[in-house]
PDB file of N, CA and C in Angstrom:
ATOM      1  N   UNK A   1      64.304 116.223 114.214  1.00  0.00           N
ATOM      2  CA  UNK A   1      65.557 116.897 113.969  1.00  0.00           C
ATOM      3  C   UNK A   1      66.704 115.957 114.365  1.00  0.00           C
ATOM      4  N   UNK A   2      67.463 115.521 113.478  1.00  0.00           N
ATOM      5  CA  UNK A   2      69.023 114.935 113.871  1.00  0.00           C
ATOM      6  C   UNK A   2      69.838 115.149 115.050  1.00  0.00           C
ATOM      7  N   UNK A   3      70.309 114.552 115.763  1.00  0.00           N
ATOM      8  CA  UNK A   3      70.994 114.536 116.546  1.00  0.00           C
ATOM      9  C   UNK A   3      72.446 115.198 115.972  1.00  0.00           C
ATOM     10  N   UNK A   4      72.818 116.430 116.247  1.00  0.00           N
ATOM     11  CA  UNK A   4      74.236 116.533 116.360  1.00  0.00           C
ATOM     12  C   UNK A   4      75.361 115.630 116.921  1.00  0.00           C
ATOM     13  N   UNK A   5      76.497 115.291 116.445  1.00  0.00           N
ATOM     14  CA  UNK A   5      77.513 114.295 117.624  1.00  0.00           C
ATOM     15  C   UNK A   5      78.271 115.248 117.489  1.00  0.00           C
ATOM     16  N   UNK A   6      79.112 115.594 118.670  1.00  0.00           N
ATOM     17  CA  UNK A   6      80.488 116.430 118.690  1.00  0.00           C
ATOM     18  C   UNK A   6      81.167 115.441 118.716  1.00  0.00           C
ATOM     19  N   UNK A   7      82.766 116.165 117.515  1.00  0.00           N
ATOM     20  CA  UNK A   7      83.559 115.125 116.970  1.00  0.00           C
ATOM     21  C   UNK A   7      84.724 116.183 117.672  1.00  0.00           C
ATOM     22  N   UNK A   8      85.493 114.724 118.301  1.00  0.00           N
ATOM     23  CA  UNK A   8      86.760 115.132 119.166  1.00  0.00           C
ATOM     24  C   UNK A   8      87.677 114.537 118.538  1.00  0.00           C
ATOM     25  N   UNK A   9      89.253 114.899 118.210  1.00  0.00           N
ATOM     26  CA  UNK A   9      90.099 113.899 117.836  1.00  0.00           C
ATOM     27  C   UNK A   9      91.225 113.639 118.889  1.00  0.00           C
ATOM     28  N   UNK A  10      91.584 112.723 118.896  1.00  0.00           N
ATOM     29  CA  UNK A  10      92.912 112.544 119.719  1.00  0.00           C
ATOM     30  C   UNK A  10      94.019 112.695 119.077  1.00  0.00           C
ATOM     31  N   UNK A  11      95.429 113.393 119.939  1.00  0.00           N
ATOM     32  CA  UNK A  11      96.426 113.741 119.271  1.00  0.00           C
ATOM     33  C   UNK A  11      97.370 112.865 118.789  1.00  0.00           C
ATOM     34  N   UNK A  12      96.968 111.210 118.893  1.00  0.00           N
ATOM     35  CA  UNK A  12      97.456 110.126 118.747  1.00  0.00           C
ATOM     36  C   UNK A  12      96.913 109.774 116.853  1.00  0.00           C
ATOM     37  N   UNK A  13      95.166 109.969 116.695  1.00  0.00           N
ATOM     38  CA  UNK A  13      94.971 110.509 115.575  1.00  0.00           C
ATOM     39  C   UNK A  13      95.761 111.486 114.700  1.00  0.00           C
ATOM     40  N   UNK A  14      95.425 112.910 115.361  1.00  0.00           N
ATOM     41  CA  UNK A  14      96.320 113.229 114.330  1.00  0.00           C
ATOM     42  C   UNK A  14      97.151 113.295 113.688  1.00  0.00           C
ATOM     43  N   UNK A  15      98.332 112.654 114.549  1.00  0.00           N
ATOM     44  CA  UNK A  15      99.787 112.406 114.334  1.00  0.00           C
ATOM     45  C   UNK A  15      99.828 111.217 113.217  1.00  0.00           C
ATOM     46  N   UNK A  16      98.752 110.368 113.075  1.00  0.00           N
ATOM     47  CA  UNK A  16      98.592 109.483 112.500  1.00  0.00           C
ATOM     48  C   UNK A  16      98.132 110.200 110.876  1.00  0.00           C
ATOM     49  N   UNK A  17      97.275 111.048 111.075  1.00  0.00           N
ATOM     50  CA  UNK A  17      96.807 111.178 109.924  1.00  0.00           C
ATOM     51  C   UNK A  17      97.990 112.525 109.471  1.00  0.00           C
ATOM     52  N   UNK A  18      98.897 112.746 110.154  1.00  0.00           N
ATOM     53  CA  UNK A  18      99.748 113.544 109.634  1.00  0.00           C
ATOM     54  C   UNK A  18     101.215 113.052 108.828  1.00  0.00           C
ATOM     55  N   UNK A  19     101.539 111.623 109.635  1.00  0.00           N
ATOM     56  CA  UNK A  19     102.216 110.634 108.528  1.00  0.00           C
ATOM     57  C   UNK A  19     101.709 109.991 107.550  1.00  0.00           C
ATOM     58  N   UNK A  20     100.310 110.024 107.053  1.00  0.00           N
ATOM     59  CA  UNK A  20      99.996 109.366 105.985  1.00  0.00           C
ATOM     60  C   UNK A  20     100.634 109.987 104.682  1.00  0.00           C
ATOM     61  N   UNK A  21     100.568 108.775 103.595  1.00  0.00           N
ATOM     62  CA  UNK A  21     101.559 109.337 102.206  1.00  0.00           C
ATOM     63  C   UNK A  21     100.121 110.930 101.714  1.00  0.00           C
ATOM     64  N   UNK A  22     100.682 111.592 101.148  1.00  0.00           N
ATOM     65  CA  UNK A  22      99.650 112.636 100.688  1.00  0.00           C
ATOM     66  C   UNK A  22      98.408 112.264  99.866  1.00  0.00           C
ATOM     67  N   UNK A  23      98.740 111.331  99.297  1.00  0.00           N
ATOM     68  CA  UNK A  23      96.929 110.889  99.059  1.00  0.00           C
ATOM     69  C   UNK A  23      96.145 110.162  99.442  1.00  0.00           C
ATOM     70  N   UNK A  24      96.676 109.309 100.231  1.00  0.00           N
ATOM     71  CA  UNK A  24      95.762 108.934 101.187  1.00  0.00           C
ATOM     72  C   UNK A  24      95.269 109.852 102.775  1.00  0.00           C
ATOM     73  N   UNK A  25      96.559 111.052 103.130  1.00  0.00           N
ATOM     74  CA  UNK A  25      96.105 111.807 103.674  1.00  0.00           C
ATOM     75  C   UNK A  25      95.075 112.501 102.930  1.00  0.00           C
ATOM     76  N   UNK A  26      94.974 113.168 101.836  1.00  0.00           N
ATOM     77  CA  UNK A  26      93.989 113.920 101.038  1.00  0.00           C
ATOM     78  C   UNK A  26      92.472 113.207 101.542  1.00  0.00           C
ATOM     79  N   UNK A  27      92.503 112.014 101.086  1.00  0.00           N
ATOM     80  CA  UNK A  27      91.252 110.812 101.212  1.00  0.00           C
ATOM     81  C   UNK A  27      90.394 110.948 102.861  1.00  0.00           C
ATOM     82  N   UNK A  28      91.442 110.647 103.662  1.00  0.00           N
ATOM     83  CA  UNK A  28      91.357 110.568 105.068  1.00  0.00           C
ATOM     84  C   UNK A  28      90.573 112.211 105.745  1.00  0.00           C
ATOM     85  N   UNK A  29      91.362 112.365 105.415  1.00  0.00           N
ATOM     86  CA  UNK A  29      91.502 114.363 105.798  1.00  0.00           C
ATOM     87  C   UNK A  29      89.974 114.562 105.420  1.00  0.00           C
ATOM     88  N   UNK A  30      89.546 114.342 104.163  1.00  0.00           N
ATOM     89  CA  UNK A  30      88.412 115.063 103.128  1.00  0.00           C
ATOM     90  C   UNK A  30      87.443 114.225 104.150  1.00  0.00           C
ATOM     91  N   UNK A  31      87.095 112.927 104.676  1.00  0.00           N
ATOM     92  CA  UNK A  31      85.958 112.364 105.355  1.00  0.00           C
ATOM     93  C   UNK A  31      85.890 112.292 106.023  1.00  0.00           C
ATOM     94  N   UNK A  32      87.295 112.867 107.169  1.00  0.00           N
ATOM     95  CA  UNK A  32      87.039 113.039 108.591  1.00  0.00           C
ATOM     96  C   UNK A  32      86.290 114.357 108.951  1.00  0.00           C
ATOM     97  N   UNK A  33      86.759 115.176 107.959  1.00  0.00           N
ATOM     98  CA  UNK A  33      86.799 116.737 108.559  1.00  0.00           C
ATOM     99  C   UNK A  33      85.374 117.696 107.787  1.00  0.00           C
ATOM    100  N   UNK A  34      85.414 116.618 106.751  1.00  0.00           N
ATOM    101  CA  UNK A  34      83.987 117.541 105.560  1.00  0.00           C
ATOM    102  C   UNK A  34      82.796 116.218 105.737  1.00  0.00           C
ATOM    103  N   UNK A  35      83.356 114.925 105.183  1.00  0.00           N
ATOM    104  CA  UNK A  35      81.805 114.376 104.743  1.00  0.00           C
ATOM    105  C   UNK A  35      81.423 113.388 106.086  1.00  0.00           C
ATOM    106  N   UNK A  36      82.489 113.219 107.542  1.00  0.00           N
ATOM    107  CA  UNK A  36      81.857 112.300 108.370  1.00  0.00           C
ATOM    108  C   UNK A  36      80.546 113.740 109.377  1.00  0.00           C
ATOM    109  N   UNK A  37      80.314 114.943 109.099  1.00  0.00           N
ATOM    110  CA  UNK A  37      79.128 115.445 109.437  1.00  0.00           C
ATOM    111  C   UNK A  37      77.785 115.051 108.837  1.00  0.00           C
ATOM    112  N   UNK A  38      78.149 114.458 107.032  1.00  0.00           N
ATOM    113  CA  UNK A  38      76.885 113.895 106.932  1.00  0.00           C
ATOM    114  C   UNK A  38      76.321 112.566 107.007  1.00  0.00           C
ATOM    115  N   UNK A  39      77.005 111.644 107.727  1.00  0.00           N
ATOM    116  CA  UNK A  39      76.577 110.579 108.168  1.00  0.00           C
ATOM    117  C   UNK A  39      75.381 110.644 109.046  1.00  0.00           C
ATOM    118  N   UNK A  40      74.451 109.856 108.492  1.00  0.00           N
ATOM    119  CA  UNK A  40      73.178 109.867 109.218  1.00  0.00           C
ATOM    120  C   UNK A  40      73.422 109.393 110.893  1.00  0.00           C
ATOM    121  N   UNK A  41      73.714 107.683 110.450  1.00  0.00           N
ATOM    122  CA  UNK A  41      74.306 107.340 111.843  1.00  0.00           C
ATOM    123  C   UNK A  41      75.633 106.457 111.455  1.00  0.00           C
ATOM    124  N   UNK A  42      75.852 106.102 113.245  1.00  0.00           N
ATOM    125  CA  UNK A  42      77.738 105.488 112.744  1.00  0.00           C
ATOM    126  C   UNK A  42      77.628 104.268 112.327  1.00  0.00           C
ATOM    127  N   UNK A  43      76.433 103.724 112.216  1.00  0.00           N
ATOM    128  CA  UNK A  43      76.492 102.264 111.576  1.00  0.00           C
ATOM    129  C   UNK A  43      76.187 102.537 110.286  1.00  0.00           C
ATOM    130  N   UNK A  44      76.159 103.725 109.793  1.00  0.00           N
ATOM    131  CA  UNK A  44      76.229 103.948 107.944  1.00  0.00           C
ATOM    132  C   UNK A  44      77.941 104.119 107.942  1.00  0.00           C
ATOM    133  N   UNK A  45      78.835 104.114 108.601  1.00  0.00           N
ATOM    134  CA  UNK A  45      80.122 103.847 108.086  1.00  0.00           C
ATOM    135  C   UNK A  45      80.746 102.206 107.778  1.00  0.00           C
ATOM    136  N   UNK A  46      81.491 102.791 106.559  1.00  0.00           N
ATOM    137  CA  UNK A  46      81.900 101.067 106.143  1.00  0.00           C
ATOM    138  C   UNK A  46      82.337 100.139 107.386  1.00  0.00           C
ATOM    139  N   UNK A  47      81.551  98.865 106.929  1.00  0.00           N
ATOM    140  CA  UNK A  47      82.948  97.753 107.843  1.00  0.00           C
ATOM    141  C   UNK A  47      82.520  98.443 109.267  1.00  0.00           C
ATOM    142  N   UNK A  48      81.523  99.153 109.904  1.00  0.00           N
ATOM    143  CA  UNK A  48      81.388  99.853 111.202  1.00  0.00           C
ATOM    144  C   UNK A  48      81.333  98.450 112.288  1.00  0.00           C
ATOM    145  N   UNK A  49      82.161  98.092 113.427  1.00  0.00           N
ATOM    146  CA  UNK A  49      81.671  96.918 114.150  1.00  0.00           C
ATOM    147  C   UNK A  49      82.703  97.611 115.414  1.00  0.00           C
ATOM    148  N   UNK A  50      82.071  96.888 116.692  1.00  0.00           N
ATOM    149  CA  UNK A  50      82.564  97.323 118.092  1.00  0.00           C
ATOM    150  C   UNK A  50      84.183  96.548 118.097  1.00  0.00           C
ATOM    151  N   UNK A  51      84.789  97.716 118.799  1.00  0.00           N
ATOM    152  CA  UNK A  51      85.713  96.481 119.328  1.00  0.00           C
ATOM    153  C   UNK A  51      85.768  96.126 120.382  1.00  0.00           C
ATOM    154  N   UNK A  52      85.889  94.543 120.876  1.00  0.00           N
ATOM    155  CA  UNK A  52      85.916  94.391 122.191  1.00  0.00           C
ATOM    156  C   UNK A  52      84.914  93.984 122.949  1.00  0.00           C
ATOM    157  N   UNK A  53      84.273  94.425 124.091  1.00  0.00           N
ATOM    158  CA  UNK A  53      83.366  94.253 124.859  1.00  0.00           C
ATOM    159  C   UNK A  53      82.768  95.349 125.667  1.00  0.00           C
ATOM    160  N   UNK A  54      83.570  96.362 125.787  1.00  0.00           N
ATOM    161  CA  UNK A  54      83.377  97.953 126.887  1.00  0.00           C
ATOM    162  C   UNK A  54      82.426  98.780 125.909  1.00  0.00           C
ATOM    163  N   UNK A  55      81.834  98.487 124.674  1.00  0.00           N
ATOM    164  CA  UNK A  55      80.948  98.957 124.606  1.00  0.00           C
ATOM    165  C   UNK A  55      80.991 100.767 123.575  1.00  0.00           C
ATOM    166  N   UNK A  56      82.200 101.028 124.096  1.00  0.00           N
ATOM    167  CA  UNK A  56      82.491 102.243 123.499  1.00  0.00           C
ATOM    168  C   UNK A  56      83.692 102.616 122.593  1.00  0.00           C
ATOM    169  N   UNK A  57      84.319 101.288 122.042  1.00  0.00           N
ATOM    170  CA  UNK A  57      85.339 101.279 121.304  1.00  0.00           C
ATOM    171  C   UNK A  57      84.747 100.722 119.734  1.00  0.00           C
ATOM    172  N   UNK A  58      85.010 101.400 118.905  1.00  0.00           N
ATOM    173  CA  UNK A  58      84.355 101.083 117.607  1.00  0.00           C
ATOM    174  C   UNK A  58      85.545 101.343 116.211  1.00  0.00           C
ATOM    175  N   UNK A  59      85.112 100.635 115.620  1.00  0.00           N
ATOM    176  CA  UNK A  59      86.428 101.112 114.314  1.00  0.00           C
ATOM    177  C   UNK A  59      85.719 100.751 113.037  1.00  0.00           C
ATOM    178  N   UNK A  60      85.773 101.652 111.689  1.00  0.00           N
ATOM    179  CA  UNK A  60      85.750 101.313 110.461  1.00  0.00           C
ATOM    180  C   UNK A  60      86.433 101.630 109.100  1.00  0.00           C
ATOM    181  N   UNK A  61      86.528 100.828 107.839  1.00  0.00           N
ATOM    182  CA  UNK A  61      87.275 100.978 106.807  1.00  0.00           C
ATOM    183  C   UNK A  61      86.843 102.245 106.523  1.00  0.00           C
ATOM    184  N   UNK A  62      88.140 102.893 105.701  1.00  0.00           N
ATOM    185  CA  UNK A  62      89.195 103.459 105.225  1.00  0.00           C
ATOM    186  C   UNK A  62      89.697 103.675 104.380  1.00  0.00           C
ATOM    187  N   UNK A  63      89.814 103.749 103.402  1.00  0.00           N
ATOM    188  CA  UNK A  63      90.763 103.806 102.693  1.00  0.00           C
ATOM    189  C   UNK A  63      91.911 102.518 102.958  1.00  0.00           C
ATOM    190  N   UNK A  64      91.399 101.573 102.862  1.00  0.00           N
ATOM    191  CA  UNK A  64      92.016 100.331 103.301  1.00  0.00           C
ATOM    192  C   UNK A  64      93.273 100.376 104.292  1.00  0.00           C
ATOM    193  N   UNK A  65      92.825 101.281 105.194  1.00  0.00           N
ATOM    194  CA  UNK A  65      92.904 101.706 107.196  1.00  0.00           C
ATOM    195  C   UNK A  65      91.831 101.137 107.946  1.00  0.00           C
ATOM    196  N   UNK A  66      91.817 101.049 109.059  1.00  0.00           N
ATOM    197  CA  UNK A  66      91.591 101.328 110.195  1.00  0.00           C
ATOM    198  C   UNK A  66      91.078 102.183 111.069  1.00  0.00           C
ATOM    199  N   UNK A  67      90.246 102.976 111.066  1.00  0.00           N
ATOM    200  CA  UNK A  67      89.829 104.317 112.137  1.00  0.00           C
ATOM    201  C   UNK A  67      89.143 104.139 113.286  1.00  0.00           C
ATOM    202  N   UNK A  68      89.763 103.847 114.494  1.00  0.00           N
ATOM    203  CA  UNK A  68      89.581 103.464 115.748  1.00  0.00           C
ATOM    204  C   UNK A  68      88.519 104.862 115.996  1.00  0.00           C
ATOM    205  N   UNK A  69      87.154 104.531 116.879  1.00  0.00           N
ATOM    206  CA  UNK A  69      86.630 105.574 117.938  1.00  0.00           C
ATOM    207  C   UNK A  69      86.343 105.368 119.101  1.00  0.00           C
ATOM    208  N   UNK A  70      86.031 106.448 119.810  1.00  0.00           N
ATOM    209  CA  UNK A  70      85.766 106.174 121.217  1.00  0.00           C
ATOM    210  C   UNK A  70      84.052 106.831 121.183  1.00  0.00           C
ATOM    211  N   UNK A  71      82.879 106.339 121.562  1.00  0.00           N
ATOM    212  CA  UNK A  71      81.768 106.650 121.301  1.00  0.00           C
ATOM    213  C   UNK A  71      81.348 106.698 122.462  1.00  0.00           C
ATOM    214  N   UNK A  72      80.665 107.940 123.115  1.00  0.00           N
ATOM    215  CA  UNK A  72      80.424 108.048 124.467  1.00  0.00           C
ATOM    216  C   UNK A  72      79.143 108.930 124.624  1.00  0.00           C
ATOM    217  N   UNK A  73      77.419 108.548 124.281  1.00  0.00           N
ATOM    218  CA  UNK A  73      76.831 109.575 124.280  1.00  0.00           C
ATOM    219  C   UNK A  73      76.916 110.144 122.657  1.00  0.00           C
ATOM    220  N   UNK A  74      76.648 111.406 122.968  1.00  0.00           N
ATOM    221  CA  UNK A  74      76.842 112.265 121.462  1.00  0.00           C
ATOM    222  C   UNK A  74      78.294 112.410 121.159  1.00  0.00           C
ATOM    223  N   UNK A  75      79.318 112.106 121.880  1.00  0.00           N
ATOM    224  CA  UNK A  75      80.600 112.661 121.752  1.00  0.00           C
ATOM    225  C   UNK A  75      81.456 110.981 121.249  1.00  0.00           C
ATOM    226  N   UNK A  76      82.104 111.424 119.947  1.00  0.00           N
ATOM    227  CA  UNK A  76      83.095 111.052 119.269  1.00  0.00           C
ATOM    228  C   UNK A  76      84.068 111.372 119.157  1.00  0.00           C
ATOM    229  N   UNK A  77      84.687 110.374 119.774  1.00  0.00           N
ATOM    230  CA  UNK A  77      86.893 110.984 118.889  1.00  0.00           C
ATOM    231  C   UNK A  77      87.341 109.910 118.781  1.00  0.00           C
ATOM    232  N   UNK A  78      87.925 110.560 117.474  1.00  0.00           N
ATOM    233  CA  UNK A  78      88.261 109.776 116.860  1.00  0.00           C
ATOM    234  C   UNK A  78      89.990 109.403 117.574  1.00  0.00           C
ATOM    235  N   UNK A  79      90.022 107.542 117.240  1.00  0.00           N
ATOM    236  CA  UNK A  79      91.610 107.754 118.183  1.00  0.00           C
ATOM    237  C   UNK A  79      92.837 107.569 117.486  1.00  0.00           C
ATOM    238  N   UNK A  80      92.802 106.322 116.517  1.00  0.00           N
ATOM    239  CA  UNK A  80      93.999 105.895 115.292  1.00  0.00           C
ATOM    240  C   UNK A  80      93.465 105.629 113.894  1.00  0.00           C
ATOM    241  N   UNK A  81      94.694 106.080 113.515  1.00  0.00           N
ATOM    242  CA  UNK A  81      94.302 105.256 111.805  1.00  0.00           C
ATOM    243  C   UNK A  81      95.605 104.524 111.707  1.00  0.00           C
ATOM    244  N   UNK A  82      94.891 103.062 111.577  1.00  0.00           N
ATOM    245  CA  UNK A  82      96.120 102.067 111.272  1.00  0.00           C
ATOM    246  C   UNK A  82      95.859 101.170 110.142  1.00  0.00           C
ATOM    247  N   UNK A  83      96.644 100.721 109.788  1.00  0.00           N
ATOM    248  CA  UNK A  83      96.960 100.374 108.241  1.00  0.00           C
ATOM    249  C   UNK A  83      95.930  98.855 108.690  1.00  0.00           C
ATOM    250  N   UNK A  84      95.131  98.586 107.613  1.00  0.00           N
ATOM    251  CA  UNK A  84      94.251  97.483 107.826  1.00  0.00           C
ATOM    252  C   UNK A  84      94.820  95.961 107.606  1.00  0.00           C
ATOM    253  N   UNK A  85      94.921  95.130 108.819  1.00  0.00           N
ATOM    254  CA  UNK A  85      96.053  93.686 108.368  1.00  0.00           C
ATOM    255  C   UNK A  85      95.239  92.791 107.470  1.00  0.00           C
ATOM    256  N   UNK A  86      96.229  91.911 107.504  1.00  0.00           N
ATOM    257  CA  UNK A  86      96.378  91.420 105.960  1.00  0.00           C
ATOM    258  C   UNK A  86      95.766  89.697 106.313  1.00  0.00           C
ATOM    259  N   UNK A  87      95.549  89.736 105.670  1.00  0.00           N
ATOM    260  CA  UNK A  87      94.220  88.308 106.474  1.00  0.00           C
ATOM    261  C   UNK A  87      94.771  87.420 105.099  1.00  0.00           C
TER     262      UNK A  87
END
């Protein structure tokens, strides 16, 4: 049987995903809130890689964003969505 993760957001998130233009909020909104429950695991998300070194900071593409997490155990929250730089 699958492991449930409880998904937490931070209010730094939402504020983020509440200035996005409306279709990319639409985009964002629809895979945070409906299709990131059917992710098997978090390394099936795009572009998924750690940030850092502490082990519990993780981020992946977007909608050509950014979606910072904090991964602790079963518990996820999500923290920013920032616009993905330009390389």
């Amino acid at each position: 049987m699958p492991v449930r993760l409880e998904v937490r957001y931070e209010r730094s998130f939402l504020l983020d995903l509440k200035n996005l233009e409306p279709a990319l909020y639409q985009q964002v909104h629809q895979f945070v809130f409906e299709e990131f429950q059917n992710i098997g695991q978090l390394y099936d998300l795009p572009e998924y890689r750690q940030i850092g070194t502490s082990g519990i900071f993780y981020c992946f593409e977007l909608a050509e964003h950014l979606v910072s997490l904090e991964v602790i155990g079963q518990v996820v929250k999500f923290l920013r969505i920032l616009p993905k730089p330009e390389v």
